[in-house]
C-alpha atoms as a PDB file:
ATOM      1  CA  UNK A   1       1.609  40.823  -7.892  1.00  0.00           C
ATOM      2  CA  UNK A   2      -1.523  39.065  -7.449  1.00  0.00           C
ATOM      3  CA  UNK A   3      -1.193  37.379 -10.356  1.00  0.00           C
ATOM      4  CA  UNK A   4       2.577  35.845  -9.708  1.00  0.00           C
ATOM      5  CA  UNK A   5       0.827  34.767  -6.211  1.00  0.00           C
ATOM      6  CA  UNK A   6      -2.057  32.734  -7.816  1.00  0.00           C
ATOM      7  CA  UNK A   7       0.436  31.151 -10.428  1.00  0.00           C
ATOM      8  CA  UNK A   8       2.803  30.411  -7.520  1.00  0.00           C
ATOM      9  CA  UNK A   9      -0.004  28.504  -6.030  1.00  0.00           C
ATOM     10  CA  UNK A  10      -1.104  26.707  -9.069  1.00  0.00           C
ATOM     11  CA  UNK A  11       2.645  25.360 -10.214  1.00  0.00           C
ATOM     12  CA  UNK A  12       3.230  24.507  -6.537  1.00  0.00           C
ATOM     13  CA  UNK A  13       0.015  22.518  -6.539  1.00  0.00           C
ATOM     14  CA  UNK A  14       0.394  21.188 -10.046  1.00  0.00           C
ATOM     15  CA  UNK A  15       3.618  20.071  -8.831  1.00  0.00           C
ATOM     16  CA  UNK A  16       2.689  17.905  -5.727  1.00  0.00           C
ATOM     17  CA  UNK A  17       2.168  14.679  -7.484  1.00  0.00           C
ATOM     18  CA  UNK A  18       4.903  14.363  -9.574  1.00  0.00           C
ATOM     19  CA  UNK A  19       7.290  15.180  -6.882  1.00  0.00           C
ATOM     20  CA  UNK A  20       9.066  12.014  -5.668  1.00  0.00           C
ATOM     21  CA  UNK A  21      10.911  11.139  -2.548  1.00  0.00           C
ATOM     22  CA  UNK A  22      11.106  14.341  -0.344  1.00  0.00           C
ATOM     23  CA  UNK A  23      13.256  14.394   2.199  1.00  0.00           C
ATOM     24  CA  UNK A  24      11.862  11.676   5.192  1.00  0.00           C
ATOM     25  CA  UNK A  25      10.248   9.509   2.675  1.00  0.00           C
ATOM     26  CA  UNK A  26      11.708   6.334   1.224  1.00  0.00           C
ATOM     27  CA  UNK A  27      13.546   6.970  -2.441  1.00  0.00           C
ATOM     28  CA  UNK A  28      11.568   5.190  -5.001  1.00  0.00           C
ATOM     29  CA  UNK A  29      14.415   2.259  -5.754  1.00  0.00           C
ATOM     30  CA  UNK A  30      14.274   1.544  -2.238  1.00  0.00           C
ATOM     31  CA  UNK A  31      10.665   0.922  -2.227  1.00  0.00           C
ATOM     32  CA  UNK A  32      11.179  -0.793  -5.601  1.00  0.00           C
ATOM     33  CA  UNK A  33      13.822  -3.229  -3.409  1.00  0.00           C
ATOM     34  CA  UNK A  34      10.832  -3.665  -1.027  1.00  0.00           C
ATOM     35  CA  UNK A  35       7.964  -4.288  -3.535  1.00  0.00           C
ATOM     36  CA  UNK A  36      10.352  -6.891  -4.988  1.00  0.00           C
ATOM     37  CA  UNK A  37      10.785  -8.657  -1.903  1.00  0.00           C
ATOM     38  CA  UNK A  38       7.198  -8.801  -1.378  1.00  0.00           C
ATOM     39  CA  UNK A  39       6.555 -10.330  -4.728  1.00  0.00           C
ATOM     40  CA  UNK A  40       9.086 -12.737  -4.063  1.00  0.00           C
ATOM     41  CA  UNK A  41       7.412 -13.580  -0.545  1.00  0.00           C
ATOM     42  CA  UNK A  42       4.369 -14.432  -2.538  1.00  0.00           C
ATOM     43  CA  UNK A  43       6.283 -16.882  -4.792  1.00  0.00           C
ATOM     44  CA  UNK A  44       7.450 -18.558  -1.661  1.00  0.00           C
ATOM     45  CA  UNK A  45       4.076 -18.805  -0.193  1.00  0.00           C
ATOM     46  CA  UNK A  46       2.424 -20.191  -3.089  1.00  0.00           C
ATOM     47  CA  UNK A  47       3.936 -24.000  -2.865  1.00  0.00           C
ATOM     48  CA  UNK A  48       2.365 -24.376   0.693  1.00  0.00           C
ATOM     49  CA  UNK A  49      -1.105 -22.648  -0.165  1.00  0.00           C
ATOM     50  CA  UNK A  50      -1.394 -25.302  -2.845  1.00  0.00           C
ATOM     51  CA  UNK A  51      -0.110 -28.248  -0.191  1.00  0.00           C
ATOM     52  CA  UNK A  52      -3.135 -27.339   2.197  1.00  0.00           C
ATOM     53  CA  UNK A  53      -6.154 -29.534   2.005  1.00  0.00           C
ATOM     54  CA  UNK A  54      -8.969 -27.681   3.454  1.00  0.00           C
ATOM     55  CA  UNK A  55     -11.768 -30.312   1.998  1.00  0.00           C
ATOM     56  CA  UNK A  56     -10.317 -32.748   4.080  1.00  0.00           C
ATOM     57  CA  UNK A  57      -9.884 -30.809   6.896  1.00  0.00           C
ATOM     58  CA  UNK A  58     -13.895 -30.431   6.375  1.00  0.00           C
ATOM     59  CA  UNK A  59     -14.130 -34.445   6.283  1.00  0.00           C
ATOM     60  CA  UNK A  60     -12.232 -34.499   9.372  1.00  0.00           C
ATOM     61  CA  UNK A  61     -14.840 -31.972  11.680  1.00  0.00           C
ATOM     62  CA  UNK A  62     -13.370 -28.352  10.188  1.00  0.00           C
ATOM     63  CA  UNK A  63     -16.215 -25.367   9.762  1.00  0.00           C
ATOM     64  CA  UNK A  64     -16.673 -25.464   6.085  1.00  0.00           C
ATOM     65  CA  UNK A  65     -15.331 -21.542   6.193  1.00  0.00           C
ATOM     66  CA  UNK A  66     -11.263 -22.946   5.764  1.00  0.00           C
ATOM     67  CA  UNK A  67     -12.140 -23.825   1.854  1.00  0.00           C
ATOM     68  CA  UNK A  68     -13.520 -20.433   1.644  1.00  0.00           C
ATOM     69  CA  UNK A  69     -10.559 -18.772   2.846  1.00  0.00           C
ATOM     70  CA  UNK A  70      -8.249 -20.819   1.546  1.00  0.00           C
ATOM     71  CA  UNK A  71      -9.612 -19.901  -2.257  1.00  0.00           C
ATOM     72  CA  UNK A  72      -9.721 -16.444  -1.200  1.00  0.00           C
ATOM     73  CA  UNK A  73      -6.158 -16.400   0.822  1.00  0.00           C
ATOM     74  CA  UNK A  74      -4.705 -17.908  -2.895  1.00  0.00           C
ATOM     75  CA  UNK A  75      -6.111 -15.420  -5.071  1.00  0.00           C
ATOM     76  CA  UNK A  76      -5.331 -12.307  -2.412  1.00  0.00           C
ATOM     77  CA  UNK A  77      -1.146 -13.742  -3.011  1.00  0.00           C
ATOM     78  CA  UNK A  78      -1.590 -13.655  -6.076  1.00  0.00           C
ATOM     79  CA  UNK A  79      -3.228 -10.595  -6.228  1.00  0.00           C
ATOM     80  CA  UNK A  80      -0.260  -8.801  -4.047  1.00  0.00           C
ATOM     81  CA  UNK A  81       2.239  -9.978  -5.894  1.00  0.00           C
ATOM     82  CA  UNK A  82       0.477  -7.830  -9.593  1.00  0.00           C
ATOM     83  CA  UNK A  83       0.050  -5.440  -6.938  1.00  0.00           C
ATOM     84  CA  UNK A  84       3.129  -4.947  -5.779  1.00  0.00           C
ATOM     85  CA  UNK A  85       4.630  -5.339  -9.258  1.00  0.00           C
ATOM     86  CA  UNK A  86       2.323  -3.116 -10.827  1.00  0.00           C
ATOM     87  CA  UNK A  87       3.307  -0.228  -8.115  1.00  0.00           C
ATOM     88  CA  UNK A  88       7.058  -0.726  -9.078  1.00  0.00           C
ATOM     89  CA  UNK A  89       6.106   1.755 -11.721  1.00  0.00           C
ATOM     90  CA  UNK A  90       4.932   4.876 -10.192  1.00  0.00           C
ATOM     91  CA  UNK A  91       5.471   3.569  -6.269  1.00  0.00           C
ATOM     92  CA  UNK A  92       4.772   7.375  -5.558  1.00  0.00           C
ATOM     93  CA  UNK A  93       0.752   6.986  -5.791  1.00  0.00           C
ATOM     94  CA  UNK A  94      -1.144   6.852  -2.731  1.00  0.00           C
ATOM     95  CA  UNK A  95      -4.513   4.723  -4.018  1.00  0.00           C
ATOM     96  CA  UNK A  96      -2.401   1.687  -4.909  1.00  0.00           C
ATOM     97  CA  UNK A  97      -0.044   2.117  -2.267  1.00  0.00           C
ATOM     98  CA  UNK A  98      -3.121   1.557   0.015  1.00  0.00           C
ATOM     99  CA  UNK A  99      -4.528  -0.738  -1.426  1.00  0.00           C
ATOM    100  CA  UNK A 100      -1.560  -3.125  -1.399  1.00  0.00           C
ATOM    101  CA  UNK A 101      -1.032  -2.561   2.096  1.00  0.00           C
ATOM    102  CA  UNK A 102      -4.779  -3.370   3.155  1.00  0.00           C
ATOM    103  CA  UNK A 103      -4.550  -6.322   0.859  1.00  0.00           C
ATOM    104  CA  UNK A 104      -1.066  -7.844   2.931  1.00  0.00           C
ATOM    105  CA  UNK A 105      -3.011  -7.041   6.118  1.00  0.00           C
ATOM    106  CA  UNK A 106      -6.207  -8.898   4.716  1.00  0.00           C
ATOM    107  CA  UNK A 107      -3.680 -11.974   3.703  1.00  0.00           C
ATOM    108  CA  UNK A 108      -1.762 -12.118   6.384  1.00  0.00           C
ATOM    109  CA  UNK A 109      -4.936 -12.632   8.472  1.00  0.00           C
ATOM    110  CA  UNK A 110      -6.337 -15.146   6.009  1.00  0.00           C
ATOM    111  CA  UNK A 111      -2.948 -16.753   6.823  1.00  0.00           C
ATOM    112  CA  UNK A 112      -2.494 -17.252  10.096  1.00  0.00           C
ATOM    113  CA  UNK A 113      -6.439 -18.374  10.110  1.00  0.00           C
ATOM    114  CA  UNK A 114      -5.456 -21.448   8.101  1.00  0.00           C
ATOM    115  CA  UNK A 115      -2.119 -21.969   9.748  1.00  0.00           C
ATOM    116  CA  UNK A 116      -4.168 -22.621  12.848  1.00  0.00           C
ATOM    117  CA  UNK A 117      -6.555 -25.326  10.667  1.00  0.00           C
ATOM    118  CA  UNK A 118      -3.220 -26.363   8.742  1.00  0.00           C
ATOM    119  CA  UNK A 119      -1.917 -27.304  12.737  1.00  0.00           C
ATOM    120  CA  UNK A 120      -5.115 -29.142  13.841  1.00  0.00           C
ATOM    121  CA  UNK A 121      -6.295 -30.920  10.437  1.00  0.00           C
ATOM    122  CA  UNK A 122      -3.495 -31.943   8.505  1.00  0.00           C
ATOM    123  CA  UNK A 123      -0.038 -31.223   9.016  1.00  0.00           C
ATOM    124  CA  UNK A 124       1.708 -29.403  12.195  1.00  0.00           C
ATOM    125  CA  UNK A 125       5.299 -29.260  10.644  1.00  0.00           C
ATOM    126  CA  UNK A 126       3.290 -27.080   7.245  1.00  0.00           C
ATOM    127  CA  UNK A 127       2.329 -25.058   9.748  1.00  0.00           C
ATOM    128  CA  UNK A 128       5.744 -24.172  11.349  1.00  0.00           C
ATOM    129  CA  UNK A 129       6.373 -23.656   7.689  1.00  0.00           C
ATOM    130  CA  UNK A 130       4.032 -21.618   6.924  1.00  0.00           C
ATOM    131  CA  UNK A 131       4.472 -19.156  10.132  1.00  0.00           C
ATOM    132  CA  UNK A 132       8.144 -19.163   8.701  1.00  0.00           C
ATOM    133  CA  UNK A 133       8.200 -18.263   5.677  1.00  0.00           C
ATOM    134  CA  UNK A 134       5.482 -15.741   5.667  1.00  0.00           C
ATOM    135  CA  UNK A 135       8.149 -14.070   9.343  1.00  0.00           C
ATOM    136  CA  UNK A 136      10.875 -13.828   6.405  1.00  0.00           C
ATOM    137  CA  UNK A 137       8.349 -11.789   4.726  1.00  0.00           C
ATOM    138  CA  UNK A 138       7.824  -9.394   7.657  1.00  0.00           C
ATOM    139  CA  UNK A 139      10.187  -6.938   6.974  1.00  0.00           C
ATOM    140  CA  UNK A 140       9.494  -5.856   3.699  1.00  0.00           C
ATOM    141  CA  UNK A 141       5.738  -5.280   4.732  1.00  0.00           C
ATOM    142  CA  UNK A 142       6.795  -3.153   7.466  1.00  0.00           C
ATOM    143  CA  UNK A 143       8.904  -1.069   5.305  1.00  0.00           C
ATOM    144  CA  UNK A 144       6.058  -0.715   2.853  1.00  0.00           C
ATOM    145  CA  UNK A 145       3.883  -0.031   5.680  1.00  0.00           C
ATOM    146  CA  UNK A 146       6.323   2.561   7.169  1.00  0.00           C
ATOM    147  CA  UNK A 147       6.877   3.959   3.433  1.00  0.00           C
ATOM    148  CA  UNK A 148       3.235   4.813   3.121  1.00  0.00           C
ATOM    149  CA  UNK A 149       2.386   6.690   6.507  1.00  0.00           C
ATOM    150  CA  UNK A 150       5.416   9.002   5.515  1.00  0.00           C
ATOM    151  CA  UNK A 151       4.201   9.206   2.330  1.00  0.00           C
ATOM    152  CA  UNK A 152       0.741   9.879   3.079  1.00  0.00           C
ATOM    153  CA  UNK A 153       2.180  12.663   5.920  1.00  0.00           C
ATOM    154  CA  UNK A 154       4.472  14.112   3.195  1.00  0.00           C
ATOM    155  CA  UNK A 155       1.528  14.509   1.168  1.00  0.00           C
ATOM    156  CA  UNK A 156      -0.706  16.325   3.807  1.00  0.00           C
ATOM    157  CA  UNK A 157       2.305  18.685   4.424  1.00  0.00           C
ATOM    158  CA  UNK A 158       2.733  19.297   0.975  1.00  0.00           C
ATOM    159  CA  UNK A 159      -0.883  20.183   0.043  1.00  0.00           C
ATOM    160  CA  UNK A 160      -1.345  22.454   3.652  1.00  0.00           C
ATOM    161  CA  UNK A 161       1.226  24.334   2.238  1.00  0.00           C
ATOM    162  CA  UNK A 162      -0.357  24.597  -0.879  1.00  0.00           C
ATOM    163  CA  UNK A 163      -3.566  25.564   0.393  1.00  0.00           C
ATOM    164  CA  UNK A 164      -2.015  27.938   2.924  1.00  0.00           C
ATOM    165  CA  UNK A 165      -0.408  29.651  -0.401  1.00  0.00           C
ATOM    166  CA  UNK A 166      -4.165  29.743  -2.314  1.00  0.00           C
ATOM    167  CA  UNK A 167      -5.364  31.275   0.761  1.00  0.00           C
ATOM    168  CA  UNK A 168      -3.064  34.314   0.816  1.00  0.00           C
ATOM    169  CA  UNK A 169      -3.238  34.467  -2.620  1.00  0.00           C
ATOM    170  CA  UNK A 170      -6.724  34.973  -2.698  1.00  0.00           C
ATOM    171  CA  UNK A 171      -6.361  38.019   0.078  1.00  0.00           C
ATOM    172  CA  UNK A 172      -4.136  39.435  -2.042  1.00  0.00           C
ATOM    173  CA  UNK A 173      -6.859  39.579  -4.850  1.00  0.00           C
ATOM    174  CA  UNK A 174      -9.736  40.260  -2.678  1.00  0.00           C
ATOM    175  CA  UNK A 175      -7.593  43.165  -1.276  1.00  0.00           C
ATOM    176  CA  UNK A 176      -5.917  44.549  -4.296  1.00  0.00           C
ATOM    177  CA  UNK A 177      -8.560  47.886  -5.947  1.00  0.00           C
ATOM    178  CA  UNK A 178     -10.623  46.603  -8.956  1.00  0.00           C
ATOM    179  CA  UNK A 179      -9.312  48.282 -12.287  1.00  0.00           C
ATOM    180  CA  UNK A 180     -12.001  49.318 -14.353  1.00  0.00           C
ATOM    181  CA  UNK A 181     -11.312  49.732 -17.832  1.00  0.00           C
ATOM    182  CA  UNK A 182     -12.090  52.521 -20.168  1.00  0.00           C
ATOM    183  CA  UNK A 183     -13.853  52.090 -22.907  1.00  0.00           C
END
């Protein structure tokens, strides 16, 4: 008996990460649809990144700290985008999954930082541009966004149940009479 409890608790637990989708979480070609869309965004974004002049803007009176971000704001699009396609392939895993959303969050910041020098130093009309295309982007970060906290719930659920199943399991032992074998 004991021993069908423990191996209960270890398939169960085994199981956990290779399960995919339970019921309340995204299905993995949906999130695929999403992580597509997000590479995409980045595509889109790309053209008006490499448009912005941030030296000049520093000629013209801007703190030196636009260059910085706009290096840093190019690299972190392309760095989502191999993010995002990278976690096409197992979208299930939490680590990346994180990641990628911390990394949007970081960008999006970086973003709307230099849309705000874009509008005073160069070019107000980039900037409208820049505020739209990255709102047509929106969505698909929300749903990624959304995806993960139900992941990340579905996860906890999933391993308190496992735990809770270890735990009786290991009553049962601790209750069950030692055998002692005969020589």
């Amino acid at each position: 008996m004991t021993l069908r409890c423990l191996l209960c608790a270890l398939i169960l637990a085994a199981g956990l990460p290779a399960q995919t989708a339970p019921a309340g979480v995204a299905p993995e070609w949906d999130v695929r649809k999403t992580l597509t869309a997000i590479a995409e965004q980045t595509t889109k974004l790309e053209p008006i990144l490499n448009q912005m002049r941030p030296k000049d803007w520093v000629t013209g009176g801007a703190p030196e700290t636009y260059v910085e971000q706009w290096q840093s704001a190019k690299t972190q699009n392309q760095s989502v985008a191999q993010a995002a396609r990278n976690l096409m392939q197992k979208p299930d895993q939490i680590t990346p999954l994180l990641q990628l959303v911390f990394r949007i969050q970081s960008f999006d910041s970086e973003l709307r930082s230099l849309e705000e020098g874009l509008r005073k130093y160069q070019n107000p009309s980039l900037a409208d541009l820049t505020i739209s295309v990255s709102a047509e982007g929106a969505a698909p970060r929300n749903r990624l966004q959304q995806y993960a906290m139900e992941l990340v719930s579905e996860r906890e659920q999933q391993f308190a149940v496992a735990d809770r199943e270890a735990q009786r399991c290991r009553e049962s032992i601790s209750k069950s009479p030692r055998t002692t074998r005969q020589p």
